[in-house]
Protein backbone atom coordinates (compact mmCIF):
# COMPACT_ATOMS: atom_id res chain seq x y z
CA UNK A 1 11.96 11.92 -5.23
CA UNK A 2 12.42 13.84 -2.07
CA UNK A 3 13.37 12.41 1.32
CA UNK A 4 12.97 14.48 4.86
CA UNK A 5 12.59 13.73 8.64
CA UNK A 6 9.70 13.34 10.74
CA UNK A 7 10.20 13.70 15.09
CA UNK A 8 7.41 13.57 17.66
CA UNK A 9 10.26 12.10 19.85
CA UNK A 10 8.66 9.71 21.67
CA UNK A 11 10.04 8.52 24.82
CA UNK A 12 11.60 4.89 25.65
CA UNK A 13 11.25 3.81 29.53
CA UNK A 14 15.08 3.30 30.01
CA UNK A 15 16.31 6.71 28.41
CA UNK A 16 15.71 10.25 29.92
CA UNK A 17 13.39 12.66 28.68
CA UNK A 18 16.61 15.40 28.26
CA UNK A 19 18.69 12.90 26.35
CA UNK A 20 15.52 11.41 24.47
CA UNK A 21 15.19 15.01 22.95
CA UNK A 22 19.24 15.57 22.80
CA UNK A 23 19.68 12.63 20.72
CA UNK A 24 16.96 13.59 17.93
CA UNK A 25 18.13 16.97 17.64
CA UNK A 26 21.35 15.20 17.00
CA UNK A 27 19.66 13.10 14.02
CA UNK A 28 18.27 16.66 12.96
CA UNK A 29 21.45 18.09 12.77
CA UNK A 30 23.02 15.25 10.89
CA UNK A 31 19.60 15.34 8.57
CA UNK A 32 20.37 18.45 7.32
CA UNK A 33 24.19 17.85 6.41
CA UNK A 34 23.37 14.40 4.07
CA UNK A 35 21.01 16.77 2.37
CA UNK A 36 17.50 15.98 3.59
CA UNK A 37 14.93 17.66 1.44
CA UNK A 38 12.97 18.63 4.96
CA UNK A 39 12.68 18.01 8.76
CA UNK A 40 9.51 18.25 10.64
CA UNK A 41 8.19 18.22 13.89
CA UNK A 42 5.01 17.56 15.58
CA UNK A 43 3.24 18.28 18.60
CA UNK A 44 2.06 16.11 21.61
CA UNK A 45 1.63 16.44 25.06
CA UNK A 46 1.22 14.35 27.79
CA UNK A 47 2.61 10.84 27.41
CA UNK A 48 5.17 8.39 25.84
CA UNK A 49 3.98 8.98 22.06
CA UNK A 50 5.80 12.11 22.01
CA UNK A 51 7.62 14.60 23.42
CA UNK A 52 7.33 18.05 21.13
CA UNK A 53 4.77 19.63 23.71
CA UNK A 54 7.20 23.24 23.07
CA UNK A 55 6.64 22.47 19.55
CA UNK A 56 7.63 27.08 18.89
CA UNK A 57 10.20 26.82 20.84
CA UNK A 58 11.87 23.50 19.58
CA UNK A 59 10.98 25.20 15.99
CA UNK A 60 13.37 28.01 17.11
CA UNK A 61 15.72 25.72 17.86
CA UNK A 62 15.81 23.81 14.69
CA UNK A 63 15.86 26.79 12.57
CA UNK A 64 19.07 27.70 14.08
CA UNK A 65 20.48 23.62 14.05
CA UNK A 66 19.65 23.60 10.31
CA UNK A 67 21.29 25.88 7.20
CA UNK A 68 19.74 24.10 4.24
CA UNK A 69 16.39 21.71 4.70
CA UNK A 70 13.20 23.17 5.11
CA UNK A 71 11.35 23.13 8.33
CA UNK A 72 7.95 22.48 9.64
CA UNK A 73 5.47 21.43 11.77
CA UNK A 74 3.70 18.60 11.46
CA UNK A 75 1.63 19.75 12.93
CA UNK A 76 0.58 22.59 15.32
CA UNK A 77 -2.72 21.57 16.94
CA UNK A 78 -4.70 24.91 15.89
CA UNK A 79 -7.26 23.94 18.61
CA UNK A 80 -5.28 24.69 21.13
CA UNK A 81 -3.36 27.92 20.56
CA UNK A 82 -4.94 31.69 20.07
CA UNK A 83 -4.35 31.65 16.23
CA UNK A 84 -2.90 35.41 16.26
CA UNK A 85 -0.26 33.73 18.39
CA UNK A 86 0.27 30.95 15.84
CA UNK A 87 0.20 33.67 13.27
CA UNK A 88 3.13 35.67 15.12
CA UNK A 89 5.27 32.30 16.10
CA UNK A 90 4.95 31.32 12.22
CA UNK A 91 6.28 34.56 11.05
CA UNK A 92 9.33 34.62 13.60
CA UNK A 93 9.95 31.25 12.60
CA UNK A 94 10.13 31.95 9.27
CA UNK A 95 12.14 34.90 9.50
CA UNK A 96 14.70 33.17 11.95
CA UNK A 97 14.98 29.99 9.16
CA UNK A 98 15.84 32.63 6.43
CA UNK A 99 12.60 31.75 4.38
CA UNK A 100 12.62 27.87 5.26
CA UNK A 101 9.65 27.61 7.42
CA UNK A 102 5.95 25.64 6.65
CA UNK A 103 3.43 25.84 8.96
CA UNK A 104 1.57 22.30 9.09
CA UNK A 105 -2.01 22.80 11.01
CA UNK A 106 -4.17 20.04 12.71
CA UNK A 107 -7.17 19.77 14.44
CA UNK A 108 -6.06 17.37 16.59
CA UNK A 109 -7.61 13.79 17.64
CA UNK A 110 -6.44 12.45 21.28
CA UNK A 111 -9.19 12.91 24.06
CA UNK A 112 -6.77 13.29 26.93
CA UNK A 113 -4.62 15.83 24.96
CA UNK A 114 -7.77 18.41 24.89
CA UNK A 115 -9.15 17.48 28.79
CA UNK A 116 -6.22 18.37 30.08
CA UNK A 117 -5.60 21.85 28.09
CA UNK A 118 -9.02 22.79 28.57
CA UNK A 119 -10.28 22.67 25.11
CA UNK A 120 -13.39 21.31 23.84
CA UNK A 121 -12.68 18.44 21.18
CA UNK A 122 -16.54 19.10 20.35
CA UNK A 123 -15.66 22.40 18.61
CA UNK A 124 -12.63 21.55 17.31
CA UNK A 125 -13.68 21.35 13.61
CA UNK A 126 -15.31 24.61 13.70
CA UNK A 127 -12.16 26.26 15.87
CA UNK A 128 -9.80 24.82 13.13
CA UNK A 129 -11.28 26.16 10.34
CA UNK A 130 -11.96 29.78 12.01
CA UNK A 131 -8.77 29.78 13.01
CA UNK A 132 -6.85 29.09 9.52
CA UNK A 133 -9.11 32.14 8.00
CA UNK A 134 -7.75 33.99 11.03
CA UNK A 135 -3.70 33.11 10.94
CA UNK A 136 -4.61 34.05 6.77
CA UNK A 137 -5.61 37.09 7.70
CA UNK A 138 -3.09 38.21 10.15
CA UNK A 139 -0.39 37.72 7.52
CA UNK A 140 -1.95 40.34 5.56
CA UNK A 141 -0.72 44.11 5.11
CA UNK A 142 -2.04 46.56 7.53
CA UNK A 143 -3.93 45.86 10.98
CA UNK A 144 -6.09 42.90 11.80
CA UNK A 145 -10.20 43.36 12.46
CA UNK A 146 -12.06 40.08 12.47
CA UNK A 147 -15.29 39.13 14.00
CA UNK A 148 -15.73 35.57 14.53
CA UNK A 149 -17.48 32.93 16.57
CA UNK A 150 -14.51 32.48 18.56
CA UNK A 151 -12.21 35.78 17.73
CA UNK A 152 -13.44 38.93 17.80
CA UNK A 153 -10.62 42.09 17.75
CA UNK A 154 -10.32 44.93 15.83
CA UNK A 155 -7.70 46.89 14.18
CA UNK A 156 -4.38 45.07 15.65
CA UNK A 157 -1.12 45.30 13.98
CA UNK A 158 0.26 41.71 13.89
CA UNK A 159 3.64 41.28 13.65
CA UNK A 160 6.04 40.34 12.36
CA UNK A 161 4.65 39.32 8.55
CA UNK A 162 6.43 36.44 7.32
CA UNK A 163 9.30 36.73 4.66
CA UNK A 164 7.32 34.30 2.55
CA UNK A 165 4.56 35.23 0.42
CA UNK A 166 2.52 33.58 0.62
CA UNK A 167 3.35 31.95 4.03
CA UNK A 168 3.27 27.79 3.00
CA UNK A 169 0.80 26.16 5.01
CA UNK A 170 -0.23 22.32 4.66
CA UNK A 171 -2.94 20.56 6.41
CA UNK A 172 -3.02 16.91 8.43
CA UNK A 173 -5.51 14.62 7.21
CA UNK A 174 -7.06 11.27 8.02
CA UNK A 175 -8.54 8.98 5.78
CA UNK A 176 -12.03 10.87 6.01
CA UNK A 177 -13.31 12.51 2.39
CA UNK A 178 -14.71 15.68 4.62
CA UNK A 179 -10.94 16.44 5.77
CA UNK A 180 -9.38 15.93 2.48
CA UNK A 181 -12.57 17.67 0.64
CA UNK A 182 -11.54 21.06 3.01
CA UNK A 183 -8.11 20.84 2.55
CA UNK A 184 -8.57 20.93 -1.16
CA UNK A 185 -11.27 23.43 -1.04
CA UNK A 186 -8.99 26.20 0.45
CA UNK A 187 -5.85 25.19 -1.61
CA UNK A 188 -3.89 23.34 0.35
CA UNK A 189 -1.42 20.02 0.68
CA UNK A 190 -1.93 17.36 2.81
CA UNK A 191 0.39 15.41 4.89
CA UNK A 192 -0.78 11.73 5.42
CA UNK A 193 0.93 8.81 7.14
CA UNK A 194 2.47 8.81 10.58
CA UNK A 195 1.04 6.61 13.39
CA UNK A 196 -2.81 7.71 13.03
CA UNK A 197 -2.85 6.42 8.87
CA UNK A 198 -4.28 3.36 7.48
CA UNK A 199 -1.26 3.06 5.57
CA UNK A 200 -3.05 0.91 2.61
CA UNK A 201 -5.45 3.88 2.41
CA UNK A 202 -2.65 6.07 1.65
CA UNK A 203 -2.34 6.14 -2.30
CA UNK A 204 -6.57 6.24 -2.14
CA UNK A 205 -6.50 9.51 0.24
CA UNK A 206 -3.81 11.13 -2.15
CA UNK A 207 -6.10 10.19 -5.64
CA UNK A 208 -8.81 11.41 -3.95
CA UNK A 209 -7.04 15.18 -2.72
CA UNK A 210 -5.38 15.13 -6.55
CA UNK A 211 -9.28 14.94 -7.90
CA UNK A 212 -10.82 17.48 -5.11
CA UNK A 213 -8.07 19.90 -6.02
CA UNK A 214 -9.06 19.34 -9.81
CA UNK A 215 -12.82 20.00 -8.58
CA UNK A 216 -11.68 23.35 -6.96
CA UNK A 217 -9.64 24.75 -9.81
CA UNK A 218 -6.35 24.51 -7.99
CA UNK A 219 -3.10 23.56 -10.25
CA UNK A 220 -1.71 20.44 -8.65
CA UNK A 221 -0.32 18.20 -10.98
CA UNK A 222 3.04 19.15 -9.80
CA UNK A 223 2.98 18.80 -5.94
CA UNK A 224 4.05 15.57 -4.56
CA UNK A 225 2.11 14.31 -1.45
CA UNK A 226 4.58 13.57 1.41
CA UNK A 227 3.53 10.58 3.17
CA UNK A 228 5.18 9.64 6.73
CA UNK A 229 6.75 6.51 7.13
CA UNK A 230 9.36 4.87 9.70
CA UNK A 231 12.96 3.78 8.94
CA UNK A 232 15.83 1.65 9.45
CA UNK A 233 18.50 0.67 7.50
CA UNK A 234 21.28 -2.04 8.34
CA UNK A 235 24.01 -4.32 7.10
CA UNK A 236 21.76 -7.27 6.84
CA UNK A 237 18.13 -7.54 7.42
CA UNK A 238 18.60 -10.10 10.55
CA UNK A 239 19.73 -6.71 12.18
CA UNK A 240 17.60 -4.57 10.93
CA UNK A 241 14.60 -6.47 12.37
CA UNK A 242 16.47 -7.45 15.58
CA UNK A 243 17.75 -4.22 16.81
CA UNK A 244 14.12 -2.50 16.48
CA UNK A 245 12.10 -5.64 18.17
CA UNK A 246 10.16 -4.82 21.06
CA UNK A 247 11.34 -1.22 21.37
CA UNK A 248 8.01 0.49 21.79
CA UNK A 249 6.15 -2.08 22.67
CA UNK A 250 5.38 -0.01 25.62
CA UNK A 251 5.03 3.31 23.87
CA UNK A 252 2.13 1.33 21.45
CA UNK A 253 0.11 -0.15 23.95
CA UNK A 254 0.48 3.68 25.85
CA UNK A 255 -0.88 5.17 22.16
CA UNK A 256 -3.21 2.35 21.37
CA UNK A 257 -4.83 3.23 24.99
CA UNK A 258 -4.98 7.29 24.51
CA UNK A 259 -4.55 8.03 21.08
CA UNK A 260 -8.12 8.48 19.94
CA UNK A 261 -11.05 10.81 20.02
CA UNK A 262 -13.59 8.99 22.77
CA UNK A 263 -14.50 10.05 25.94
CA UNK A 264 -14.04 8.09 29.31
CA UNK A 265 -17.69 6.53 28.39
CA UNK A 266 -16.11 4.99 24.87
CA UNK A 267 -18.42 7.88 22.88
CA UNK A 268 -16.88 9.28 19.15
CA UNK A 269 -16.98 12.95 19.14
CA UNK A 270 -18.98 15.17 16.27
CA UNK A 271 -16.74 15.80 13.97
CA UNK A 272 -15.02 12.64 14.64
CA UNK A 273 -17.05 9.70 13.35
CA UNK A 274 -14.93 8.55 10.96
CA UNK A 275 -12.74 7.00 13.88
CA UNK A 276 -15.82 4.41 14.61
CA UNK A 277 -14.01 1.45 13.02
CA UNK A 278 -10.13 3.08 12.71
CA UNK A 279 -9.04 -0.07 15.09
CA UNK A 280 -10.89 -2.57 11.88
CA UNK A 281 -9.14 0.18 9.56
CA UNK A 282 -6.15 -0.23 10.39
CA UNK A 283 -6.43 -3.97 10.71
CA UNK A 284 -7.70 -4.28 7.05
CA UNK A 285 -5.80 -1.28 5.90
CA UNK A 286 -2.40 -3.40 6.94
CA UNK A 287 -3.63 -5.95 5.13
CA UNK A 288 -4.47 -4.04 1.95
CA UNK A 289 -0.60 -2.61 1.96
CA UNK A 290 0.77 -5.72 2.57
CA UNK A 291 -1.37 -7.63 -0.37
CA UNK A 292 -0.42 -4.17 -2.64
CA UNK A 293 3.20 -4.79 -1.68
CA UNK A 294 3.83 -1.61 0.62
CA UNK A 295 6.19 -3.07 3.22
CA UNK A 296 7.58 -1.63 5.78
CA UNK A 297 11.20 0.68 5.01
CA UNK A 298 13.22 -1.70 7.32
CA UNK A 299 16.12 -3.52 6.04
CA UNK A 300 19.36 -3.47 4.18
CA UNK A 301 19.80 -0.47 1.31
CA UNK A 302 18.69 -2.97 -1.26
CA UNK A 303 15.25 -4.26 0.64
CA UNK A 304 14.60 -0.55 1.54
CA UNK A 305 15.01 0.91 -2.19
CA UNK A 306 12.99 -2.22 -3.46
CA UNK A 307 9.91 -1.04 -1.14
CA UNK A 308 10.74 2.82 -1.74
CA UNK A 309 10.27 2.03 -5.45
CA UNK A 310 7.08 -0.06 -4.99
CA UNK A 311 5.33 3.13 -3.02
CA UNK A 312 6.89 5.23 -5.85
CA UNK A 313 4.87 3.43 -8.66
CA UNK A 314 1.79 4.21 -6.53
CA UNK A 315 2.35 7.64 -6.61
CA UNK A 316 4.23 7.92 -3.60
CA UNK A 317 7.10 10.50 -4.42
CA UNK A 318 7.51 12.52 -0.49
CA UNK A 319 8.38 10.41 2.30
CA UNK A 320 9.24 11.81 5.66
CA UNK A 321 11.00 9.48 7.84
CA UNK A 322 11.50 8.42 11.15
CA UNK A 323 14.82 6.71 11.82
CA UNK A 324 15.47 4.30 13.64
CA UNK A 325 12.44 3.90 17.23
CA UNK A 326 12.78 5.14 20.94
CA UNK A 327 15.12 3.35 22.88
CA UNK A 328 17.87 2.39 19.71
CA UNK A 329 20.90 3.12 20.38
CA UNK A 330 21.92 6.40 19.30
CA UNK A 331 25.11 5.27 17.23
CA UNK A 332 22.50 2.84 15.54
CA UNK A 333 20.56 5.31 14.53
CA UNK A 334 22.59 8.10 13.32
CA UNK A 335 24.16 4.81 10.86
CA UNK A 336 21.22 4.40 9.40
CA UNK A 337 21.04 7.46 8.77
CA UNK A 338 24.13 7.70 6.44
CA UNK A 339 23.51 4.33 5.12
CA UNK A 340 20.00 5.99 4.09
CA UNK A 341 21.84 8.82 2.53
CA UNK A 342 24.67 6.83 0.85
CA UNK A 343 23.04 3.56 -0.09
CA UNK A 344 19.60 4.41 -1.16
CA UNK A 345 18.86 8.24 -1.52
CA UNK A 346 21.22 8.40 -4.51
CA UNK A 347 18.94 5.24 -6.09
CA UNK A 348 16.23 8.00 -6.51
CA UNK A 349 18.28 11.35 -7.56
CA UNK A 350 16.79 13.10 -10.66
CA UNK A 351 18.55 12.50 -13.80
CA UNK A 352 21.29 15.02 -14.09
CA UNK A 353 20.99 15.98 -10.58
CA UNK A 354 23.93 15.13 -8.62
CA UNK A 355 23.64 13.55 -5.33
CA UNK A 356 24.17 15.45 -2.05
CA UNK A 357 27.51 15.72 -0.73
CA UNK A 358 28.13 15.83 3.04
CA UNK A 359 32.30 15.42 3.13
């Protein structure tokens, strides 16, 4: 089973936006010496729910933090970059990491995100998909020429090409067949979970990639689906619910408020009508988990490794986490962090694969 890190580092009223992003680059730092599998971050602009609006930059950054987990984004919001840009950044990225990058692509969902950059969330669909043939493209030998809806150049040298080939690239998907259908069409993994999933939908929207990919010709027995979950670990599980009550209470109602598709008048963008009833989704989707037995990874080793195995036997075999919330106290967090590592990781090491050492 493989474990990594997920950070949109999102930002707690009583702690400053420069130690809000020092302290997770700490946990990224420590990630990578307990032996995380990978570490990924995504982008988001604009409010509390997170502050990776840099997202190349802080990419830079964490390929030079890290030495041994692999990196990624998850995700770049293809909408609103030129994708020759994306293309270049990628490359770099992957070049600076020694080989470690994957570039995770999105098309994006929050209203207020794409007002304020000037994009169109009505053509974001159709940019996304242009756009992936595009960054595909550029990462071929010789000069770019491409004539598109939305890019049109000819005969432009993009560099640099990425040391990987191919060049990893994984997709973000909701719970909508049409977004999973695409993803498997062109060949590529999904990343599910994180605060836009209905997390009972979860092992459904993986079944249904695993039989799209089968449609489509692609191997894919082998891959394991990440899915994103949060995480705490503690001594007993009195702390482990106390010391993460009420933290982002704020930060929710902020996301509940803004983090969706419609327009000032309430309308569901084209493209976007599978977010109609995500509030009744998630609702019943909660519901579903809970009655399935997917609980939330919060507790002491032994509650945590109970729940990791339940999402196991559902075909769960990836999870990304997010340790600890906004607002926990640093020391807190970077604990359960080697309590994670000590305590439960080893619970799920391969047969005749040691676990990771980090004295």
């Amino acid at each position: 089973m493989k474990f990594g890190q997920f950070e949109i580092i999102r930002w707690h009223p009583d702690v400053s936006i420069p130690q809000s992003i020092s302290d997770v680059m700490e946990k990224i730092e420590l990630a990578d010496e307990l032996g995380m599998d990978e570490i990924w971050l995504g982008e988001h602009h604009f409010s509390r729910h997170g502050l990776v609006s840099g997202i190349f930059s802080m990419l830079g950054n964490l390929a030079q933090r890290t030495k041994n987990a692999r990196i990624g984004s998850a995700v770049v919001v293809l909408p609103w970059h030129n994708p020759i840009m994306v293309a270049e950044e990628a490359a770099t990225i992957d070049i600076l990491s020694g080989g470690r990058f994957t570039l995770g692509i999105g098309a994006g969902y929050q209203a207020q995100e794409f007002r304020a950059l000037g994009a169109n969330i009505e053509e974001s669909r159709q940019r996304f998909r242009e756009y992936v043939d595009v960054i595909q493209k550029c990462w071929e030998d010789g000069p770019l020429t491409y004539r598109g809806d939305f890019i049109d150049v000819e005969d432009v040298l993009v560099i640099p090409k990425p040391i990987q080939k191919p060049m990893p690239m994984v997709i973000a998907v909701s719970t909508s067949p049409e977004s999973v259908d695409y993803a498997a069409k062109m060949g590529f993994q999904i990343m599910v979970g994180g605060p836009t999933a209905v997390m009972g939908q979860v092992p459904q929207v993986m079944e249904l990639w695993h039989e799209r990919m089968e449609h489509y010709g692609h191997p894919h027995e082998h891959i394991d689906l990440p899915a994103g979950m949060n995480i705490y670990v503690a001594p007993t599980m009195e702390e482990a619910e106390s010391d993460l009550a009420g933290l982002e209470d704020e930060i929710d109602r902020e996301f509940h408020r803004i983090g969706n598709p419609r327009d000032a008048s309430g309308k569901i963008p084209e493209g976007y009508k599978h977010w109609e009833g995500r509030d009744k989704d998630r609702i019943v989707g909660a519901a579903t988990a809970k009655k399935e037995g997917i609980l939330p990874l919060v507790g002491t080793p032994e509650v945590v490794s109970e729940r990791i195995e339940i999402l196991r036997s559902k075909g769960i075999n990836s999870i990304r986490g997010t340790f600890g919330k906004a607002g926990l106290e640093q020391e807190k967090a970077l604990r359960c962090m080697r309590m994670f590592a000590e305590e439960v990781m080893p619970n799920f090491a391969e047969a005749g694969v040691p676990a990771p050492s980090w004295e």
